[in-house]
C-alpha atoms as a PDB file:
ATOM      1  CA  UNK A   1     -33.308-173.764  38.972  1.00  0.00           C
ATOM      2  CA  UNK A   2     -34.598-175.561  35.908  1.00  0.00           C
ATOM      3  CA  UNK A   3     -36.312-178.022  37.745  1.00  0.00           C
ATOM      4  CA  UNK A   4     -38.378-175.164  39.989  1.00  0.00           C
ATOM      5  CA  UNK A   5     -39.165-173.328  36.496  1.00  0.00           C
ATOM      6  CA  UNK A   6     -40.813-176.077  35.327  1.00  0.00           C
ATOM      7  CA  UNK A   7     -42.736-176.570  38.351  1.00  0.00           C
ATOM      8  CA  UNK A   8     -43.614-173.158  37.697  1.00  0.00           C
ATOM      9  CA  UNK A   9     -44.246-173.374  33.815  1.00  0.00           C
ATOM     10  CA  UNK A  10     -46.380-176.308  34.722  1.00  0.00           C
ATOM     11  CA  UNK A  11     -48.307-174.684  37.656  1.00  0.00           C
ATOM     12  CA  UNK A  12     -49.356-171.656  35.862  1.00  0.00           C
ATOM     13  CA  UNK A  13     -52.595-171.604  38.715  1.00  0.00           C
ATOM     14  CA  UNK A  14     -50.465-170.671  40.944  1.00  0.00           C
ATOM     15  CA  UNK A  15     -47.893-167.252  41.736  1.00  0.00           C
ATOM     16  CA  UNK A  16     -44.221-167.980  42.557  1.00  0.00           C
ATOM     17  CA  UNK A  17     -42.540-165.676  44.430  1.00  0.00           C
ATOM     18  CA  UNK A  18     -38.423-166.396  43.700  1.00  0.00           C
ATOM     19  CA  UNK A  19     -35.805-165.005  45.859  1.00  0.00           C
ATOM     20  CA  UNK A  20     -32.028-165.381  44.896  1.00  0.00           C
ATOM     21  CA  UNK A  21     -28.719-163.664  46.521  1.00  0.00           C
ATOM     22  CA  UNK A  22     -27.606-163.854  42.309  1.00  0.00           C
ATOM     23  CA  UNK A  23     -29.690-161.940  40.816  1.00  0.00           C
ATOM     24  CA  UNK A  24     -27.411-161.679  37.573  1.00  0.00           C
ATOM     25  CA  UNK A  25     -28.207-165.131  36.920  1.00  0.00           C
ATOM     26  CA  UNK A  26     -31.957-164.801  36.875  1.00  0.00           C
ATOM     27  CA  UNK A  27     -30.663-163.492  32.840  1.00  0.00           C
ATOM     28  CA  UNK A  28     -30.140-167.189  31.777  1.00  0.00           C
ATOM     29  CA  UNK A  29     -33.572-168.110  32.208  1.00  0.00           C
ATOM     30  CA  UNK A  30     -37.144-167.543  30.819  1.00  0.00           C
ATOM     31  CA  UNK A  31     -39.181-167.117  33.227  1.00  0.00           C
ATOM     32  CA  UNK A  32     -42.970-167.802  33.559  1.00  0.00           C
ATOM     33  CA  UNK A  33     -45.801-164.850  33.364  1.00  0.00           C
ATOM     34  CA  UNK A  34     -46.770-166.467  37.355  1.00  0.00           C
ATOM     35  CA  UNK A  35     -43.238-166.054  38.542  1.00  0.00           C
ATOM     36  CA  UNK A  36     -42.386-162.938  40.726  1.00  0.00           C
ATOM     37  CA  UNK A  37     -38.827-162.191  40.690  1.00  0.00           C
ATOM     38  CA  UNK A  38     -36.988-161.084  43.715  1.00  0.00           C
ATOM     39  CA  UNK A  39     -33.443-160.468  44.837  1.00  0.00           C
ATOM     40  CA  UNK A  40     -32.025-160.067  48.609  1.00  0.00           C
ATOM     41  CA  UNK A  41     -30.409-156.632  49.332  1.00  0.00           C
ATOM     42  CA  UNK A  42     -26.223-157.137  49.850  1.00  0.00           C
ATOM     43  CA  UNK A  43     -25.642-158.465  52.886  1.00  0.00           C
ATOM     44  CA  UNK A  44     -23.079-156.872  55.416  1.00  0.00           C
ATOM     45  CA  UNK A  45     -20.478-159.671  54.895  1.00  0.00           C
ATOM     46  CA  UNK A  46     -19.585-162.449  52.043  1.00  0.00           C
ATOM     47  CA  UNK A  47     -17.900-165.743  52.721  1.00  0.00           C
ATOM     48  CA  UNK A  48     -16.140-164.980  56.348  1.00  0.00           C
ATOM     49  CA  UNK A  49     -15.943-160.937  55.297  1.00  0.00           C
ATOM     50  CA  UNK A  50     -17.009-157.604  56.320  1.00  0.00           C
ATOM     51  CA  UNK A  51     -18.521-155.724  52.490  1.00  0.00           C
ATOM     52  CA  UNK A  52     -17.663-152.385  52.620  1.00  0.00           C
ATOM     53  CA  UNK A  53     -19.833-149.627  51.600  1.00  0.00           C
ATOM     54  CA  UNK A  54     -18.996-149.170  48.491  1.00  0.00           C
ATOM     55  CA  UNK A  55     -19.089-153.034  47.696  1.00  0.00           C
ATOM     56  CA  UNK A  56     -22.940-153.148  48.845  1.00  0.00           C
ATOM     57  CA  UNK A  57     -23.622-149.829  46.541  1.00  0.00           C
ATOM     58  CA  UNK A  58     -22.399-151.284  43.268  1.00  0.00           C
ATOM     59  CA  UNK A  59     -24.035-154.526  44.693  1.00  0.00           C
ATOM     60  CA  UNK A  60     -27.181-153.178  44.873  1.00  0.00           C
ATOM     61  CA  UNK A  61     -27.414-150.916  41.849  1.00  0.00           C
ATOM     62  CA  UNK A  62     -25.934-154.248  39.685  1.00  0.00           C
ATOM     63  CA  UNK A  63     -28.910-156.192  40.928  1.00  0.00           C
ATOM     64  CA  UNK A  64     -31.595-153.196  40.297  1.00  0.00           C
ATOM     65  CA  UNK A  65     -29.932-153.100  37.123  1.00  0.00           C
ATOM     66  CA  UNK A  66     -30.770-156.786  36.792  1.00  0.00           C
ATOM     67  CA  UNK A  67     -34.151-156.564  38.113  1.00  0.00           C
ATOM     68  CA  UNK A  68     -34.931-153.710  35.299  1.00  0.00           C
ATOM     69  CA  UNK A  69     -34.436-156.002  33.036  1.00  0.00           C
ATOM     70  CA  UNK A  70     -36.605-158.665  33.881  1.00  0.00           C
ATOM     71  CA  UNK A  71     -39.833-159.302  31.963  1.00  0.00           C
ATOM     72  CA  UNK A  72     -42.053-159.972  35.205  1.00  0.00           C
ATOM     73  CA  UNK A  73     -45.262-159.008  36.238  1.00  0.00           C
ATOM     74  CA  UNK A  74     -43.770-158.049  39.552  1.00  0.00           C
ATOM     75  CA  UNK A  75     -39.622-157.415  40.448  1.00  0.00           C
ATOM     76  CA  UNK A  76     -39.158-157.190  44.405  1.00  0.00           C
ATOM     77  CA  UNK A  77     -36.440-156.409  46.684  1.00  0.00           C
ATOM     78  CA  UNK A  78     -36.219-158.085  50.008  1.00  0.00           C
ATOM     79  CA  UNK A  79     -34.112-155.968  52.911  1.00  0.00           C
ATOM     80  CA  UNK A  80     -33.954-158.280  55.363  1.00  0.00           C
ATOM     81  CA  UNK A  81     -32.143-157.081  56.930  1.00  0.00           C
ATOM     82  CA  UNK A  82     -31.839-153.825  56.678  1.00  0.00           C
ATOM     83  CA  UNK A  83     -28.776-152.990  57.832  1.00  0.00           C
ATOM     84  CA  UNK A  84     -27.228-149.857  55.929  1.00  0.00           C
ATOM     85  CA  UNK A  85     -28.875-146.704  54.373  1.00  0.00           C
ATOM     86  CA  UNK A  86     -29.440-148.028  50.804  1.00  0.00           C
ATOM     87  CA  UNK A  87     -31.758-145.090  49.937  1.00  0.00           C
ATOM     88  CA  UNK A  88     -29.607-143.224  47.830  1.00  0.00           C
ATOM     89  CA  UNK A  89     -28.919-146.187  45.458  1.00  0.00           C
ATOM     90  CA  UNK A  90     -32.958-147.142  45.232  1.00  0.00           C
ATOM     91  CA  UNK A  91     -33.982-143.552  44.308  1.00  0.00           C
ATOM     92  CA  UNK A  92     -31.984-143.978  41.373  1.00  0.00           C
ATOM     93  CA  UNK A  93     -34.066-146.846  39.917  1.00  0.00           C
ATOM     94  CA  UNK A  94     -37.697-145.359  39.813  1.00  0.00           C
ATOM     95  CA  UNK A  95     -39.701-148.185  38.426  1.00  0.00           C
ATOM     96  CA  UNK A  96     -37.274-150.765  38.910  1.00  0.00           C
ATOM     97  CA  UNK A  97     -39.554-152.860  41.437  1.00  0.00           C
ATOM     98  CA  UNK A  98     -43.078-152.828  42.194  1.00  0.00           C
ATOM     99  CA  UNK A  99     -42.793-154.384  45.892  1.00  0.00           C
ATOM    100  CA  UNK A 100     -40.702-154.149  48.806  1.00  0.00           C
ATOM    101  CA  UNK A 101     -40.001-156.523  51.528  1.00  0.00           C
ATOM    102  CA  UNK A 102     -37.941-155.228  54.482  1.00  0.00           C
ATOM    103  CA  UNK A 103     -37.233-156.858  58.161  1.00  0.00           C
ATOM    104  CA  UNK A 104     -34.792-157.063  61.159  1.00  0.00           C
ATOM    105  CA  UNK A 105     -31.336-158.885  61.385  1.00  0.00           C
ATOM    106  CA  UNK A 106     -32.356-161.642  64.063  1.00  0.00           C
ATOM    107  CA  UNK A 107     -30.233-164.134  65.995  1.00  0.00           C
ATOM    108  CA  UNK A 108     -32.731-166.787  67.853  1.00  0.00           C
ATOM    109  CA  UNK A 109     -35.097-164.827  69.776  1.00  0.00           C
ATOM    110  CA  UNK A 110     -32.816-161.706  69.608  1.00  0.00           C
ATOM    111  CA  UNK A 111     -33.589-158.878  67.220  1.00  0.00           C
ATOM    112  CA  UNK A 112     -31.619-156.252  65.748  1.00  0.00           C
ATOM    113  CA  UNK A 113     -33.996-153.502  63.879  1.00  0.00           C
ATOM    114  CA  UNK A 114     -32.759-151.250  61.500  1.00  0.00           C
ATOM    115  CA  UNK A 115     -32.086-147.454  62.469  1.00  0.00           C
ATOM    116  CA  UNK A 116     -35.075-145.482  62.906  1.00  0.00           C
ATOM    117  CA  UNK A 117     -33.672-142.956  60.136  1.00  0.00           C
ATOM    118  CA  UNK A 118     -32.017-146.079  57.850  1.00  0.00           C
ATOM    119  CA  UNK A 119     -36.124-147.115  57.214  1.00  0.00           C
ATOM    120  CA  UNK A 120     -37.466-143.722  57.466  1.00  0.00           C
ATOM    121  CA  UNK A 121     -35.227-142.843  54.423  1.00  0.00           C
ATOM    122  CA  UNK A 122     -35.908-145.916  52.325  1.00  0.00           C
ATOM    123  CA  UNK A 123     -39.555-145.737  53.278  1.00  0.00           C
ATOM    124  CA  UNK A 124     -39.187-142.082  51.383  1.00  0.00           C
ATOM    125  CA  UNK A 125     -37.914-142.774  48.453  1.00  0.00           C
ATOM    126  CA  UNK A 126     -40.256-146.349  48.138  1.00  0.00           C
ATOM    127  CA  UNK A 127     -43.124-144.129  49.010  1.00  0.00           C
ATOM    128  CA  UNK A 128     -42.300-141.659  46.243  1.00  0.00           C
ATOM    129  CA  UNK A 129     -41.678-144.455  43.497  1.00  0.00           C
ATOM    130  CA  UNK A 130     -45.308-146.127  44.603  1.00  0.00           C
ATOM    131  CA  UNK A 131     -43.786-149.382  45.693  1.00  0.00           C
ATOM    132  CA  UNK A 132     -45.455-151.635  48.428  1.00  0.00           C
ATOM    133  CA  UNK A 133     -44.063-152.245  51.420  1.00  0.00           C
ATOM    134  CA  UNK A 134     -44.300-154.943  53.654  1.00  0.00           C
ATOM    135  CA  UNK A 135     -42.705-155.397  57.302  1.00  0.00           C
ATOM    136  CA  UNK A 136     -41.388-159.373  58.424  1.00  0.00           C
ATOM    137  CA  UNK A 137     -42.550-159.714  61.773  1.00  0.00           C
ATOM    138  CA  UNK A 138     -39.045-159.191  63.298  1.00  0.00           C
ATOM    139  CA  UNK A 139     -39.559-155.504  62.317  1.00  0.00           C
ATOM    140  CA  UNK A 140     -42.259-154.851  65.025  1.00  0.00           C
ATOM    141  CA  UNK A 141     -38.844-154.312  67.367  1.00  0.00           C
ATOM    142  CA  UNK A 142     -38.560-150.857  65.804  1.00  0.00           C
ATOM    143  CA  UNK A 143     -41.182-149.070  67.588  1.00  0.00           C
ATOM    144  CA  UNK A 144     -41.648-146.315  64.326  1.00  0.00           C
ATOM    145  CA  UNK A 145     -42.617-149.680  62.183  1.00  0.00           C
ATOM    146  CA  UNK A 146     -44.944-151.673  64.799  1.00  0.00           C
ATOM    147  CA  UNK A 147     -46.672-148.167  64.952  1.00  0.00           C
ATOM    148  CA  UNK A 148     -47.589-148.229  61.605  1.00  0.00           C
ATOM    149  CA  UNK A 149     -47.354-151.533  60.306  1.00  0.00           C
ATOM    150  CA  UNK A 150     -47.235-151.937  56.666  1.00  0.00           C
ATOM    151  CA  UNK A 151     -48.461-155.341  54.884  1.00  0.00           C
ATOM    152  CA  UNK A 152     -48.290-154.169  51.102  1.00  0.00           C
ATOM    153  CA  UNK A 153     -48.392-156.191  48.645  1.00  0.00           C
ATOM    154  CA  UNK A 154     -48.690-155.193  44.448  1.00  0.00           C
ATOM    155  CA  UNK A 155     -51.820-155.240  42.790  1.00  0.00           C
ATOM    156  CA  UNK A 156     -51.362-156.993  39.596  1.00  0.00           C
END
């Protein structure tokens, strides 16, 4: 990680967008003013096993917690993919990140899109905080997001 922050420090041209599954650890380092910070949503399953709900909740709220924190010009979440109804636990954090990637689970050329209600909820609550969304491409499988595609990013 030190090595990529000094690319970054050095680079200061250029934005960095950072993604970690740790997003605790982010709190050791100083980060550049290019560097946008981002952490990946819980995933359904950690080293061989299935994360319960409540496991992914205090997940997510301990890295939203994190990304609070974090002297950035922009924090983002990435929910890809989004695979549980997380809305609930990112209403509670208005302000906590200023963009908002979210996709499909995918296996190969299969894709498995989130439930229609699972992003209509999240969309919600990221609409009401002002937070940019933006669809991966594996999202255009759920019919509701190809039919109005998002491609958001923050103005900063």
């Amino acid at each position: 990680m030190r090595q990529v922050l000094a690319v970054c420090h050095e680079a200061s041209w250029h934005t960095f967008f950072l993604l970690t599954k740790n997003a605790p650890r982010l709190l050791r380092f100083l980060l550049p003013p290019n560097v946008w910070v981002g952490a990946s949503s819980p995933p359904d399953g950690m080293w061989g096993h299935a994360l319960t709900p409540t496991n992914k909740e205090r997940m997510l709220h301990k890295i939203l917690r994190t990304l609070t924190s974090m002297p950035v010009p922009v924090r983002w979440v990435s929910f890809e993919p989004l695979s549980w109804d997380c809305a609930a636990v990112v209403a509670q954090y208005p302000g906590a990140i200023q963009w908002v990637v979210i996709g499909a689970a995918s296996d190969g050329a299969k894709e498995y899109p989130p439930a229609r209600e699972t992003l209509e909820r999240l969309l919600d609550v990221l609409d009401g905080q002002g937070v940019p969304v933006f669809y991966k491409g594996n999202l255009r499988s759920l019919p509701m997001a190809a039919a109005a595609w998002r491609a958001d990013f923050p103005s900063v």
